[in-house]
PDB file of N, CA and C in Angstrom:
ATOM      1  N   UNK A   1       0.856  -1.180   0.000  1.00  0.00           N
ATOM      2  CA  UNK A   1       0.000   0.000   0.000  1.00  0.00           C
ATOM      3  C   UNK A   1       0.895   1.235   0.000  1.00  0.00           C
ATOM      4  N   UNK A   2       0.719   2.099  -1.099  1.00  0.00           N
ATOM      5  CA  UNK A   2       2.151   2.563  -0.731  1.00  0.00           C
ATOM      6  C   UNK A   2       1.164   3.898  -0.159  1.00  0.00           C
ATOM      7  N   UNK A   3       2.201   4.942   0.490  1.00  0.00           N
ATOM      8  CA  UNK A   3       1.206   5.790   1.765  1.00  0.00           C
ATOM      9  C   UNK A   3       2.315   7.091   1.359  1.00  0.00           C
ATOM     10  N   UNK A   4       1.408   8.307   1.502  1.00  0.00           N
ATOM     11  CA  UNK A   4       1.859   9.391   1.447  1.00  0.00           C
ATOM     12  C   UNK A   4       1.855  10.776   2.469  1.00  0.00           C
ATOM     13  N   UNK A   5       2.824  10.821   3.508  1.00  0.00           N
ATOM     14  CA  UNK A   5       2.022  11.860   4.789  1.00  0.00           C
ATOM     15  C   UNK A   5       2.486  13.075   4.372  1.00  0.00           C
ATOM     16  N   UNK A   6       1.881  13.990   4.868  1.00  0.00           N
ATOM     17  CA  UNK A   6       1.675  15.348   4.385  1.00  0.00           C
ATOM     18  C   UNK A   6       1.359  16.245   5.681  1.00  0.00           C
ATOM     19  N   UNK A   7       1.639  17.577   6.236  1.00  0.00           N
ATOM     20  CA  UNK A   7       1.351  18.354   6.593  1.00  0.00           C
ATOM     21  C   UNK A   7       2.317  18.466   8.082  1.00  0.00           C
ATOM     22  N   UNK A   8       3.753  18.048   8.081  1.00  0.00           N
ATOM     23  CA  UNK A   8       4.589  18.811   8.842  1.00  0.00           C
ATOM     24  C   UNK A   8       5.232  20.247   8.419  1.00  0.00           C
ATOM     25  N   UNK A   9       6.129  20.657   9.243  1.00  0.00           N
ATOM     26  CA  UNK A   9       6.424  22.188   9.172  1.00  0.00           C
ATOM     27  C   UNK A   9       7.125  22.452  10.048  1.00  0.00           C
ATOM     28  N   UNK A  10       6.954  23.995  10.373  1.00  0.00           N
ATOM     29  CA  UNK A  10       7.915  24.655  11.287  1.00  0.00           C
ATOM     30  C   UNK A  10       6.931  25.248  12.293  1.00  0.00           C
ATOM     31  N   UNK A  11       7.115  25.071  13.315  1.00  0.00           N
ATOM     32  CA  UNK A  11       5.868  26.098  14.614  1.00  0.00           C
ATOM     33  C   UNK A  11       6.200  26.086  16.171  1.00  0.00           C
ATOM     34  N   UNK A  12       6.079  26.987  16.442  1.00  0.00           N
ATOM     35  CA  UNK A  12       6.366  27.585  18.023  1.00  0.00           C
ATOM     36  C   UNK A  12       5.858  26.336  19.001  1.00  0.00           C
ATOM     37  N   UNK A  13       6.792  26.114  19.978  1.00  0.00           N
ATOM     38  CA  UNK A  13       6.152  25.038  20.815  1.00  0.00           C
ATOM     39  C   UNK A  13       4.886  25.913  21.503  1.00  0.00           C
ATOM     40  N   UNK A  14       4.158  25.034  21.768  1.00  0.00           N
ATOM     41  CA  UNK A  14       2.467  25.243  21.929  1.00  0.00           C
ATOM     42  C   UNK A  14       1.592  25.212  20.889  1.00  0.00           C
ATOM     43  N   UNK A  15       1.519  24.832  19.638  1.00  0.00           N
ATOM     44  CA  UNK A  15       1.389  25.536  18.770  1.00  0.00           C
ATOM     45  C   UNK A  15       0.811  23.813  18.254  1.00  0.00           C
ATOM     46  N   UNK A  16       0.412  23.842  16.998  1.00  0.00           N
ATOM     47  CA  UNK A  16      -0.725  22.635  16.399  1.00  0.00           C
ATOM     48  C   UNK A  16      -0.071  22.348  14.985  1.00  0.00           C
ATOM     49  N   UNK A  17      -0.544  20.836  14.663  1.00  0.00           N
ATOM     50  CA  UNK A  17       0.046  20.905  13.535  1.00  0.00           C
ATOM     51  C   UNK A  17      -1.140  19.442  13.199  1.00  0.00           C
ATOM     52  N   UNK A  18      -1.539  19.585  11.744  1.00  0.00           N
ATOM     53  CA  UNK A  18      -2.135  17.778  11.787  1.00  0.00           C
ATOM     54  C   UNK A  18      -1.422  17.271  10.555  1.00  0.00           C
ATOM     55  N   UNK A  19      -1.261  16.026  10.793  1.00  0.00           N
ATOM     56  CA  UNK A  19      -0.317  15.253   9.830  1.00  0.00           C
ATOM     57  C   UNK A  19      -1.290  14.787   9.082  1.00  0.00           C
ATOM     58  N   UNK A  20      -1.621  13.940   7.642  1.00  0.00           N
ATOM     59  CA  UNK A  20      -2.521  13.598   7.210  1.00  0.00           C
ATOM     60  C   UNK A  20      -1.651  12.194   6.276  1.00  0.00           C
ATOM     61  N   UNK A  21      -1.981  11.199   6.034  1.00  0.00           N
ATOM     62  CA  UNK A  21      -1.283  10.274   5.508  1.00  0.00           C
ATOM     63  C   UNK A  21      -2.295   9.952   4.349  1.00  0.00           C
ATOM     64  N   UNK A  22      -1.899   9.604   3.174  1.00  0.00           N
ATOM     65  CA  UNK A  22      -2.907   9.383   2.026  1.00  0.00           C
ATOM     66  C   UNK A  22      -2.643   7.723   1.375  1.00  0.00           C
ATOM     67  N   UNK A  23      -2.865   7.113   1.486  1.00  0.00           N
ATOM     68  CA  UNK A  23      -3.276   5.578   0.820  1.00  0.00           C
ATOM     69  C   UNK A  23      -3.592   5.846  -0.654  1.00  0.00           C
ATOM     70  N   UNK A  24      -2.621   5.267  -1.321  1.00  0.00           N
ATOM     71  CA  UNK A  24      -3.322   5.335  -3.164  1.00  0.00           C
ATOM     72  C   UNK A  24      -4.540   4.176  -3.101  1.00  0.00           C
ATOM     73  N   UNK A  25      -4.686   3.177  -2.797  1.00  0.00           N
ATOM     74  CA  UNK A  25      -5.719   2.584  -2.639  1.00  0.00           C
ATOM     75  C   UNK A  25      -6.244   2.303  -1.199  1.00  0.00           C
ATOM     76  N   UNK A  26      -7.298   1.239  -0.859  1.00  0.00           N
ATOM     77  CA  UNK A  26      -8.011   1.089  -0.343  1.00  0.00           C
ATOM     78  C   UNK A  26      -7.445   0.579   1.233  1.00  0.00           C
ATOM     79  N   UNK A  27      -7.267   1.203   2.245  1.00  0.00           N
ATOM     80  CA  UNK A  27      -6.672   1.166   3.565  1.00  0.00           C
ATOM     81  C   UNK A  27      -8.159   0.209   4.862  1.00  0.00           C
ATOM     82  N   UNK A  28      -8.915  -0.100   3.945  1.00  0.00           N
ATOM     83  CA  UNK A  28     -10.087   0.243   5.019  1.00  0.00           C
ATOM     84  C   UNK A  28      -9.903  -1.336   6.192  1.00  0.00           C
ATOM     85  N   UNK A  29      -9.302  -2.335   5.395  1.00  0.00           N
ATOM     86  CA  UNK A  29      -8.593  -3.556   6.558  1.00  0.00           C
ATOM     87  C   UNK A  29      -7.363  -3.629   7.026  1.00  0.00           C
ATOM     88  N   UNK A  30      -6.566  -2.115   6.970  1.00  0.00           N
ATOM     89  CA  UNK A  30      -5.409  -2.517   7.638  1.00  0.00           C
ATOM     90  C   UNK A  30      -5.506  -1.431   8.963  1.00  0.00           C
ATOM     91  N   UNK A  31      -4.655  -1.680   9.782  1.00  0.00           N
ATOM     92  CA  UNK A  31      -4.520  -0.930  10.508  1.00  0.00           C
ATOM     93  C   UNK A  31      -3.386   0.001  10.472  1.00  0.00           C
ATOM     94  N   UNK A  32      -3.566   1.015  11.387  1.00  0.00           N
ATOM     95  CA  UNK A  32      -2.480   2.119  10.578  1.00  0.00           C
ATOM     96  C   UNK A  32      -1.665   2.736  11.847  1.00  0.00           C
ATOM     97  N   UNK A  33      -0.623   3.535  11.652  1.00  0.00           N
ATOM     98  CA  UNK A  33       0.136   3.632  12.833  1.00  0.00           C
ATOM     99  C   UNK A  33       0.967   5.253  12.155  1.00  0.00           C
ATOM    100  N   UNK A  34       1.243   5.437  13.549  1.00  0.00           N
ATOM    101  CA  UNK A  34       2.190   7.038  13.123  1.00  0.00           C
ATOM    102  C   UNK A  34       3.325   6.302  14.117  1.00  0.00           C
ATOM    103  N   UNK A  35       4.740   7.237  13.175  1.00  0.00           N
ATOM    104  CA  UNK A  35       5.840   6.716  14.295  1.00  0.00           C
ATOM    105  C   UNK A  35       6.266   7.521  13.707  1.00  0.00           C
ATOM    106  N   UNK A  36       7.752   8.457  14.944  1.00  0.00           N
ATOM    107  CA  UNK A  36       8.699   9.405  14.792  1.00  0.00           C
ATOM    108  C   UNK A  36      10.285   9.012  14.665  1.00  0.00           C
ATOM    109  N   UNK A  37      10.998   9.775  13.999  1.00  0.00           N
ATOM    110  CA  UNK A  37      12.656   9.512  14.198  1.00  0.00           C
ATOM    111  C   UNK A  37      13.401  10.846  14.248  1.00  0.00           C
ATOM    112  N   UNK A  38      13.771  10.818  15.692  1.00  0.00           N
ATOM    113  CA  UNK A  38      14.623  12.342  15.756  1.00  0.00           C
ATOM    114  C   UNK A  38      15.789  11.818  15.595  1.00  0.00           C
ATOM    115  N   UNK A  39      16.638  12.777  14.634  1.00  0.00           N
ATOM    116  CA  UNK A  39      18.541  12.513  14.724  1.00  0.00           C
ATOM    117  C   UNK A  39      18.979  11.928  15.822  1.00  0.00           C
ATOM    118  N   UNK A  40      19.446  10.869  15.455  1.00  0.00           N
ATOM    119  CA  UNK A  40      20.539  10.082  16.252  1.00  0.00           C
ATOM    120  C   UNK A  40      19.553   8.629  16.957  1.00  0.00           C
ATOM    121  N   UNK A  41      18.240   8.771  17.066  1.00  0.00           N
ATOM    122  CA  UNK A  41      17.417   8.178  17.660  1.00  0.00           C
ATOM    123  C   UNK A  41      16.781   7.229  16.658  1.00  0.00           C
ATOM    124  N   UNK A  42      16.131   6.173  17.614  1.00  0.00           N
ATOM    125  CA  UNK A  42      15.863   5.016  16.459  1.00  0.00           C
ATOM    126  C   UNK A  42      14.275   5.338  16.844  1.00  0.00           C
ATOM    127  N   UNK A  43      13.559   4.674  15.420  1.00  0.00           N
ATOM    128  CA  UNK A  43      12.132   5.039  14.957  1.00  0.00           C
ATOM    129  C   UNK A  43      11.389   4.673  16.398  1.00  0.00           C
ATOM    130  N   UNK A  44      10.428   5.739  17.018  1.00  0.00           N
ATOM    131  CA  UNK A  44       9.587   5.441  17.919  1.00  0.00           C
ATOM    132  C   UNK A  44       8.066   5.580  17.348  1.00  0.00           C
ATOM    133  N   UNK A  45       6.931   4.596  18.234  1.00  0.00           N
ATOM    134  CA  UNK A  45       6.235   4.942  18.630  1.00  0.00           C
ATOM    135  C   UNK A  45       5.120   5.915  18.802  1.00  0.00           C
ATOM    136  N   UNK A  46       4.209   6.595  17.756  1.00  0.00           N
ATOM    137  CA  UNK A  46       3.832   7.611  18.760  1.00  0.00           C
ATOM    138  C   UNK A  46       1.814   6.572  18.821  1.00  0.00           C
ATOM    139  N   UNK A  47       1.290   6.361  17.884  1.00  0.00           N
ATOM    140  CA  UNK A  47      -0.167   6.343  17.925  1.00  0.00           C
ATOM    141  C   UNK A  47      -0.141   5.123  16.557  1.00  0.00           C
ATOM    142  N   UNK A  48      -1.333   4.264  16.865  1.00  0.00           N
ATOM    143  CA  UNK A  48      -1.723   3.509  16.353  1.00  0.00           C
ATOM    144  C   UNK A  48      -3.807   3.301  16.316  1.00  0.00           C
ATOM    145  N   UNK A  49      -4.321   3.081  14.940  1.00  0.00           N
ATOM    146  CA  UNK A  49      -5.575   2.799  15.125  1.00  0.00           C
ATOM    147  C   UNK A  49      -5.582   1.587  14.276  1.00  0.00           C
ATOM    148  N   UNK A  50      -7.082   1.390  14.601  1.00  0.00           N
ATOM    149  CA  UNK A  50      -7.428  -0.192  13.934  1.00  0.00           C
ATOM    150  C   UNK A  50      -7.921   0.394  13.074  1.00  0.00           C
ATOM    151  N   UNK A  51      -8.667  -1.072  12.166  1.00  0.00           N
ATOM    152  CA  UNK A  51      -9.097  -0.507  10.823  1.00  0.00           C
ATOM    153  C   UNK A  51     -10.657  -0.074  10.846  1.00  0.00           C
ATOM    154  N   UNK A  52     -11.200  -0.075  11.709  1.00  0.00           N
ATOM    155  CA  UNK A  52     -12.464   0.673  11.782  1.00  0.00           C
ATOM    156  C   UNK A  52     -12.124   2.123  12.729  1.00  0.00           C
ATOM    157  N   UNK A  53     -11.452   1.907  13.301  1.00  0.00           N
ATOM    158  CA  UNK A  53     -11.146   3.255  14.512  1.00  0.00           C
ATOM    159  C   UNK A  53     -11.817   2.621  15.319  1.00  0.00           C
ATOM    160  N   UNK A  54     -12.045   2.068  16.286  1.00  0.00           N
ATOM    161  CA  UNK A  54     -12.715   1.456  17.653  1.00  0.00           C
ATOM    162  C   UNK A  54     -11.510   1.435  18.296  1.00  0.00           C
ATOM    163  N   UNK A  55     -10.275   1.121  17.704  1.00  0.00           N
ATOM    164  CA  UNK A  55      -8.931   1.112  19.122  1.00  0.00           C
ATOM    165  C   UNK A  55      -7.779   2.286  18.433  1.00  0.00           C
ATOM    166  N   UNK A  56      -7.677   2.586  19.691  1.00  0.00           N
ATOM    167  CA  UNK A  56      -6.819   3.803  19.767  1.00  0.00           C
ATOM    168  C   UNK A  56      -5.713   3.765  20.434  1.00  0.00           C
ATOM    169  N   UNK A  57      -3.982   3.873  20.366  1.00  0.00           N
ATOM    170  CA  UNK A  57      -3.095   3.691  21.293  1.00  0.00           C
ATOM    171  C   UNK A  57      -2.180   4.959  21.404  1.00  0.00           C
ATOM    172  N   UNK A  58      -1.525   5.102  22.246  1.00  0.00           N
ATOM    173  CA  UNK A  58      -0.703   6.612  22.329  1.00  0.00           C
ATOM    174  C   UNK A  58       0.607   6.076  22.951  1.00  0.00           C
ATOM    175  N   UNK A  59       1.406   6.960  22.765  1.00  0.00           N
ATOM    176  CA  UNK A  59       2.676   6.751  23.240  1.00  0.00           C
ATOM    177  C   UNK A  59       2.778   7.872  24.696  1.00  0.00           C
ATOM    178  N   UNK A  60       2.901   7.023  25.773  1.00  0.00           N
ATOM    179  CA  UNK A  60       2.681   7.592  26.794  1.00  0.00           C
ATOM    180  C   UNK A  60       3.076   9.257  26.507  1.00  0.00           C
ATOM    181  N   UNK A  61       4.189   9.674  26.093  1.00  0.00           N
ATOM    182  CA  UNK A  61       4.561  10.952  25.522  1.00  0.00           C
ATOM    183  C   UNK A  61       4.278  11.911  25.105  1.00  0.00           C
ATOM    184  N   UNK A  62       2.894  11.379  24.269  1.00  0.00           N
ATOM    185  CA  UNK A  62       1.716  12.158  23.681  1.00  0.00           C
ATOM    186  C   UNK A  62       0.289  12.224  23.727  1.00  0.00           C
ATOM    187  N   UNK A  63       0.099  11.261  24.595  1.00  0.00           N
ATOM    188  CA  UNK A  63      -1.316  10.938  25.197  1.00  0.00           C
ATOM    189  C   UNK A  63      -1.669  12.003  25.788  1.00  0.00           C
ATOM    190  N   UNK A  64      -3.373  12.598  25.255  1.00  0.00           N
ATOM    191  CA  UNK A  64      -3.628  13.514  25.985  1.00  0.00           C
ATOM    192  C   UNK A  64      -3.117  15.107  25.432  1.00  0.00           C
ATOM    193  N   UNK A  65      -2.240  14.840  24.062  1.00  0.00           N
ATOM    194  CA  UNK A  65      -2.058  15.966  23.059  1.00  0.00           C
ATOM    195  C   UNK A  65      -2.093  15.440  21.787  1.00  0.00           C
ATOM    196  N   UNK A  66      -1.627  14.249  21.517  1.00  0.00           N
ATOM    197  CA  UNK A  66      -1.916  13.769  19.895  1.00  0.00           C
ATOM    198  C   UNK A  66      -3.513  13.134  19.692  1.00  0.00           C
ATOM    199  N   UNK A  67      -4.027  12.975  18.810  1.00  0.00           N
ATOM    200  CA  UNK A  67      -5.338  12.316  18.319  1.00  0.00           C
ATOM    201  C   UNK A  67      -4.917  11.851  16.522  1.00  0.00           C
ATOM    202  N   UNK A  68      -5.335  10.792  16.906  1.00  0.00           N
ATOM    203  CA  UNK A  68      -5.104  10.031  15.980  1.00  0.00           C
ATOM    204  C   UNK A  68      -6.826   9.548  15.157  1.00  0.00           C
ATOM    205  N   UNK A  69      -6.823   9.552  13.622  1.00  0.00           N
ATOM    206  CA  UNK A  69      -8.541   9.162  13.093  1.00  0.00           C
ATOM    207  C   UNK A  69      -8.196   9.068  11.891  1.00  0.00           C
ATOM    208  N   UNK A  70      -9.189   8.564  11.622  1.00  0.00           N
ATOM    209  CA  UNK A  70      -8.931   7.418   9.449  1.00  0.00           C
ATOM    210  C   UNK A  70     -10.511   7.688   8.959  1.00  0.00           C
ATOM    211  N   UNK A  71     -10.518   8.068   8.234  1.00  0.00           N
ATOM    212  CA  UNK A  71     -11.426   8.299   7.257  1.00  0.00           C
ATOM    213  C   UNK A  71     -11.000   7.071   5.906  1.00  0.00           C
ATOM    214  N   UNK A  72     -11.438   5.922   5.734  1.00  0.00           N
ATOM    215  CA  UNK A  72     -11.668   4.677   5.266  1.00  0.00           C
ATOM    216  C   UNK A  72     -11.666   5.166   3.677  1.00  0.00           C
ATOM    217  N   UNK A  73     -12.757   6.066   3.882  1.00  0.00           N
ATOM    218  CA  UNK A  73     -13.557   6.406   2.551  1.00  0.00           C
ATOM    219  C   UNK A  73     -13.192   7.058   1.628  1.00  0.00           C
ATOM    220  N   UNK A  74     -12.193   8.005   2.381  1.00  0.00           N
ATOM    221  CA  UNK A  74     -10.586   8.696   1.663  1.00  0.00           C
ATOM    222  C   UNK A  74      -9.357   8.521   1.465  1.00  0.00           C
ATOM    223  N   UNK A  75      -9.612   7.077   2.225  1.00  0.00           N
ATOM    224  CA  UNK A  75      -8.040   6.425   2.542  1.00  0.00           C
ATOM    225  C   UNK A  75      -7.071   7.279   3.165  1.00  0.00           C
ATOM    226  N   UNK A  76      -7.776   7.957   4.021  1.00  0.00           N
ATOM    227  CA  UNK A  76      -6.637   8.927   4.617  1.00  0.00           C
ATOM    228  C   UNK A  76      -6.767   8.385   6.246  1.00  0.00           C
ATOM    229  N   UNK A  77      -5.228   8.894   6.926  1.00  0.00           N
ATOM    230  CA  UNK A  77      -5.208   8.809   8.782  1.00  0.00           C
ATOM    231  C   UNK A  77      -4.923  10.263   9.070  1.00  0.00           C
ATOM    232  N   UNK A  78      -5.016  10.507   9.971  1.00  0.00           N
ATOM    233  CA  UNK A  78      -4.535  12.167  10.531  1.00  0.00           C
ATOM    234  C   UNK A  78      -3.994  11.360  11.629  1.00  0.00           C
ATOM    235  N   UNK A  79      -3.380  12.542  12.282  1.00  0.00           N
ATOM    236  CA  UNK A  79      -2.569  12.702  13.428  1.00  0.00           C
ATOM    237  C   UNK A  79      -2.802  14.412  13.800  1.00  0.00           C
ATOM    238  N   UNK A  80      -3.718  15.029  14.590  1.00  0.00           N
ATOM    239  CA  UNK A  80      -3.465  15.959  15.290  1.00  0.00           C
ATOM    240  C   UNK A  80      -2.965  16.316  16.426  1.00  0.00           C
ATOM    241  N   UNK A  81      -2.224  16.961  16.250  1.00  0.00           N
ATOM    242  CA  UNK A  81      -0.275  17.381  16.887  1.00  0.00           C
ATOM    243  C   UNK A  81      -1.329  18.753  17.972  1.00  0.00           C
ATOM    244  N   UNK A  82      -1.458  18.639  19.024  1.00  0.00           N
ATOM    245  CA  UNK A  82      -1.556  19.712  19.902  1.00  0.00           C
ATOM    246  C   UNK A  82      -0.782  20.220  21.031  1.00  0.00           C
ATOM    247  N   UNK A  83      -0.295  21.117  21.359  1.00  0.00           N
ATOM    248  CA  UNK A  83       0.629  21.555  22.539  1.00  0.00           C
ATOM    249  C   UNK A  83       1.975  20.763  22.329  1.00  0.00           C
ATOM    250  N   UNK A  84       2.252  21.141  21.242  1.00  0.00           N
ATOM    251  CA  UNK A  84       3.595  20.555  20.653  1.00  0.00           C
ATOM    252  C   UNK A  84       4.732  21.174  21.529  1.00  0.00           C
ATOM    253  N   UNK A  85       5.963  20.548  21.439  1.00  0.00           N
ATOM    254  CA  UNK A  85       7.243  20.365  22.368  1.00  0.00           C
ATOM    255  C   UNK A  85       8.098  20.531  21.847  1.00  0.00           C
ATOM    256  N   UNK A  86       9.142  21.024  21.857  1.00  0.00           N
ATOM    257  CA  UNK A  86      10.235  21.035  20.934  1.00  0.00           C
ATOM    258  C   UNK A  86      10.744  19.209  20.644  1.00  0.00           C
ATOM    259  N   UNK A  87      10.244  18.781  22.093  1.00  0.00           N
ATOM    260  CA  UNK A  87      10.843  17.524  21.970  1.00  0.00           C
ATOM    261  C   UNK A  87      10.626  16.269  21.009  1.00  0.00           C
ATOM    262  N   UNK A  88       9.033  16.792  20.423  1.00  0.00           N
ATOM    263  CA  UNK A  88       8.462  16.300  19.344  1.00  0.00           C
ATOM    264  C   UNK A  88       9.004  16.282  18.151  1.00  0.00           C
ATOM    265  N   UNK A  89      10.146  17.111  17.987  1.00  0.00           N
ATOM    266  CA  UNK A  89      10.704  17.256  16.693  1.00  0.00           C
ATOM    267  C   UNK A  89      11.381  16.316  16.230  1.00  0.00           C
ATOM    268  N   UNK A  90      11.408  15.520  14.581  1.00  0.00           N
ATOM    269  CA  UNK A  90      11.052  14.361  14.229  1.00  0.00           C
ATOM    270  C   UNK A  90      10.561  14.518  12.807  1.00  0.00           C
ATOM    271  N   UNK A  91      11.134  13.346  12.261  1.00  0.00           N
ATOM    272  CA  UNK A  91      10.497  12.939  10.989  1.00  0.00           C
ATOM    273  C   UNK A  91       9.505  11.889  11.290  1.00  0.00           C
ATOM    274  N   UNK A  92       7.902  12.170  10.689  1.00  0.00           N
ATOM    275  CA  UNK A  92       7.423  11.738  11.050  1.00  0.00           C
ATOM    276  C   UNK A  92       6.421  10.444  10.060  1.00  0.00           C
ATOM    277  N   UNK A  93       6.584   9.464  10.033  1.00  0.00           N
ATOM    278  CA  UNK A  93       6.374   8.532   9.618  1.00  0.00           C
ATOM    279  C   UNK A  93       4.814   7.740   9.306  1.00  0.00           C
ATOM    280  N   UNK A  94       3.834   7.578   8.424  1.00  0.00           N
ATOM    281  CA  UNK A  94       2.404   6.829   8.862  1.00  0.00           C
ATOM    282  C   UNK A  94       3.111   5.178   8.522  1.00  0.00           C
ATOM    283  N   UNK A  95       2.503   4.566   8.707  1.00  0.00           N
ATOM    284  CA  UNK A  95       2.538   2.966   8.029  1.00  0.00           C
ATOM    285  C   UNK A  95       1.117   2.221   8.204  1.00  0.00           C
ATOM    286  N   UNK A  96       1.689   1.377   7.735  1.00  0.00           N
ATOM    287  CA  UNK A  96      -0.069   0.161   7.748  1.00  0.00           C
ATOM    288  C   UNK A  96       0.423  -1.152   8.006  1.00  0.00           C
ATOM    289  N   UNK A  97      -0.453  -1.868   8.954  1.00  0.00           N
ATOM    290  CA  UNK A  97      -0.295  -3.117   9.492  1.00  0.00           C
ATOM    291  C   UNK A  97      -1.086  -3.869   8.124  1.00  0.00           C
ATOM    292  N   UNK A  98      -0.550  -5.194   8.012  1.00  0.00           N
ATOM    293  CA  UNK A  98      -1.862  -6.283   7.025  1.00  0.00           C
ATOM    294  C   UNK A  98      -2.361  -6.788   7.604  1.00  0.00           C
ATOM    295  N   UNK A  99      -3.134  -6.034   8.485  1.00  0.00           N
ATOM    296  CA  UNK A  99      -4.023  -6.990   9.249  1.00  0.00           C
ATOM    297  C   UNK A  99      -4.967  -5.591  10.135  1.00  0.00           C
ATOM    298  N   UNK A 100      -6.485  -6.009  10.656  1.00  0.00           N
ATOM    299  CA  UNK A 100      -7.003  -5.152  11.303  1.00  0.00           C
ATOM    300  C   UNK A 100      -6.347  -4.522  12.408  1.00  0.00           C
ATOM    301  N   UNK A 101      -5.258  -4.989  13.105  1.00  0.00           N
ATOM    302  CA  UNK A 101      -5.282  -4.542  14.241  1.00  0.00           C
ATOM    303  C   UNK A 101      -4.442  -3.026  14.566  1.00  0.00           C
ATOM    304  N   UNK A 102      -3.761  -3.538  15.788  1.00  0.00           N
ATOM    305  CA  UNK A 102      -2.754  -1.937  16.358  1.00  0.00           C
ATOM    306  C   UNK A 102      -1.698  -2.897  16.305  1.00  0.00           C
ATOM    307  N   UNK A 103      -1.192  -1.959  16.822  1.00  0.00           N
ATOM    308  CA  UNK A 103       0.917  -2.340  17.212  1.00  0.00           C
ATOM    309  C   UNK A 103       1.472  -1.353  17.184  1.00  0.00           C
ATOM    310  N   UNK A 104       2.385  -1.621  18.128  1.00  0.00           N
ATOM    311  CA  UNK A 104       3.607  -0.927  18.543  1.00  0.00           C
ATOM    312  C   UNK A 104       4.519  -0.664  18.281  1.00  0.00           C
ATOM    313  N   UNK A 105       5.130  -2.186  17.494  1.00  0.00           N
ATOM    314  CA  UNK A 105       6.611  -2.339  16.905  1.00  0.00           C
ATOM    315  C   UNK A 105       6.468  -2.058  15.558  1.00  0.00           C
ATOM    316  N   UNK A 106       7.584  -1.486  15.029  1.00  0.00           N
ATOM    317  CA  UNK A 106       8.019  -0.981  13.890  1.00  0.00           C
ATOM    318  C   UNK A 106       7.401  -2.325  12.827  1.00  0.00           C
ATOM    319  N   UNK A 107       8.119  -4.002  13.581  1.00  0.00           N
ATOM    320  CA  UNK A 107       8.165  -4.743  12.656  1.00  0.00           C
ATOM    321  C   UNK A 107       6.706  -5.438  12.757  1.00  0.00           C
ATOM    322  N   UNK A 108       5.554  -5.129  13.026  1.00  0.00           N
ATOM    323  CA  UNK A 108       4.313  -5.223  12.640  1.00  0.00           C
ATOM    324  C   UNK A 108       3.804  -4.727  11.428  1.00  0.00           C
ATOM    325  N   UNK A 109       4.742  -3.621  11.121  1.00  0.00           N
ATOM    326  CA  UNK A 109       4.306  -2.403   9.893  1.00  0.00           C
ATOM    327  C   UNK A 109       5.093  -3.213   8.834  1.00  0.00           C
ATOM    328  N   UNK A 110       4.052  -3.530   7.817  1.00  0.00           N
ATOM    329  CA  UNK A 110       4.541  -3.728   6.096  1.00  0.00           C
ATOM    330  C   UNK A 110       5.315  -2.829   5.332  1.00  0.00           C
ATOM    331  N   UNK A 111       4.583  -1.428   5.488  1.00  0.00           N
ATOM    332  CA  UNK A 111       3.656  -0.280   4.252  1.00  0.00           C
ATOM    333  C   UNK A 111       4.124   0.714   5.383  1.00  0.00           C
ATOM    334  N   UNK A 112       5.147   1.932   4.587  1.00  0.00           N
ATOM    335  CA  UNK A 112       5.771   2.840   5.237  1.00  0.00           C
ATOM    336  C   UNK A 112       5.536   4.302   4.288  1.00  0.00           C
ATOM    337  N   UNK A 113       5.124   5.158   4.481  1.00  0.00           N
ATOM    338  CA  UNK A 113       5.089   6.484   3.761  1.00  0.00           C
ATOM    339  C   UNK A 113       6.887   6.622   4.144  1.00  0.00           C
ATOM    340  N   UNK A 114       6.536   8.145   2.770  1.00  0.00           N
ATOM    341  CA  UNK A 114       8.062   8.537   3.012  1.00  0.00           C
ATOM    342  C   UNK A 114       8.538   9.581   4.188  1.00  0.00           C
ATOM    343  N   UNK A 115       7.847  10.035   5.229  1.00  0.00           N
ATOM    344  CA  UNK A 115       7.957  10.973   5.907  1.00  0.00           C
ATOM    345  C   UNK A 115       7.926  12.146   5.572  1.00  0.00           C
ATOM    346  N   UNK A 116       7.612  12.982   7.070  1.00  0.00           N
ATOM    347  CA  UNK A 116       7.109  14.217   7.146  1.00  0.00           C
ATOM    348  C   UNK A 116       7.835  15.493   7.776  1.00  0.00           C
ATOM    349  N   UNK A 117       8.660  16.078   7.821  1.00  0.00           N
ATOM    350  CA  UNK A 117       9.415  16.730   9.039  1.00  0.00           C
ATOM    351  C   UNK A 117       8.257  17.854   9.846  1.00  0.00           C
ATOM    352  N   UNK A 118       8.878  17.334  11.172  1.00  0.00           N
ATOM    353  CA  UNK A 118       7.681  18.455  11.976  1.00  0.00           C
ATOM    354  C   UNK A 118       8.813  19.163  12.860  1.00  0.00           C
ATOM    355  N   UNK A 119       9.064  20.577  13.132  1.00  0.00           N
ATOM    356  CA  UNK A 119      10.246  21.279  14.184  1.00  0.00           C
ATOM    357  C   UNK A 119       9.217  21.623  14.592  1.00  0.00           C
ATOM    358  N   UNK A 120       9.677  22.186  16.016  1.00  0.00           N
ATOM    359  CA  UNK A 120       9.092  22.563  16.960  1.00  0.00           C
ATOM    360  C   UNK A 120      10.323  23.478  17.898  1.00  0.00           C
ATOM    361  N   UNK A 121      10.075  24.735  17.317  1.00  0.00           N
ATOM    362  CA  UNK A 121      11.165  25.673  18.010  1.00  0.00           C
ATOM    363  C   UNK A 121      10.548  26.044  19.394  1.00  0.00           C
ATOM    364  N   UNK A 122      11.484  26.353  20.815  1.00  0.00           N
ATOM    365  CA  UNK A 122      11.174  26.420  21.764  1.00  0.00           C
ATOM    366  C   UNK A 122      11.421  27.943  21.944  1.00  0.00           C
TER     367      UNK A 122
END
């Protein structure tokens, strides 16, 4: 499935940003995942949904400022970025599981977009 994310940038910590990932075809049985890689650091974690949206996971880090949602019908995922951190700063990654569910680990993910850069100046 190949996947396309869109809508990082440059913005003041506190400040909002939503990522949007695009599916050339049909995403609606996989499950989908956002993950970050800051310089020097290996790919983390941030949010994962299933393929209906009924499960939702966060990376303790961002729970409670990221929101994660899939629109099936557009083949698209978002990621809305709120009360951003400098520490958030990161290339930021969607992927897709072959299978309905969530996950955590990188090596659950098939199907990798090419990334997104998001800064977050303090």
């Amino acid at each position: 499935v190949p996947l396309q994310a869109f809508g990082g940038g440059l913005v003041q910590a506190g400040g909002s940003l939503r990522l949007s990932c695009e599916a050339s075809r049909r995403i609606g049985n996989y499950g989908m995942g956002w993950f970050r890689q800051a310089p020097g650091k290996e790919r983390e974690f941030v949010s994962t949904i299933s393929w209906i949206g009924g499960t939702t996971r966060y990376a303790d880090s961002v729970k409670g400022r990221f929101t994660i949602s899939r629109d099936n019908a557009k083949n698209t995922v978002c990621l809305q970025m709120n009360s951003l951190k400098p520490e958030d700063t990161a290339v930021y990654y969607c992927a897709a599981i072959p299978d309905s569910g969530t996950a955590y680990s990188t090596a659950r993910y098939a199907y990798w977009g090419q990334g997104t850069q998001v800064t977050v100046s303090s």
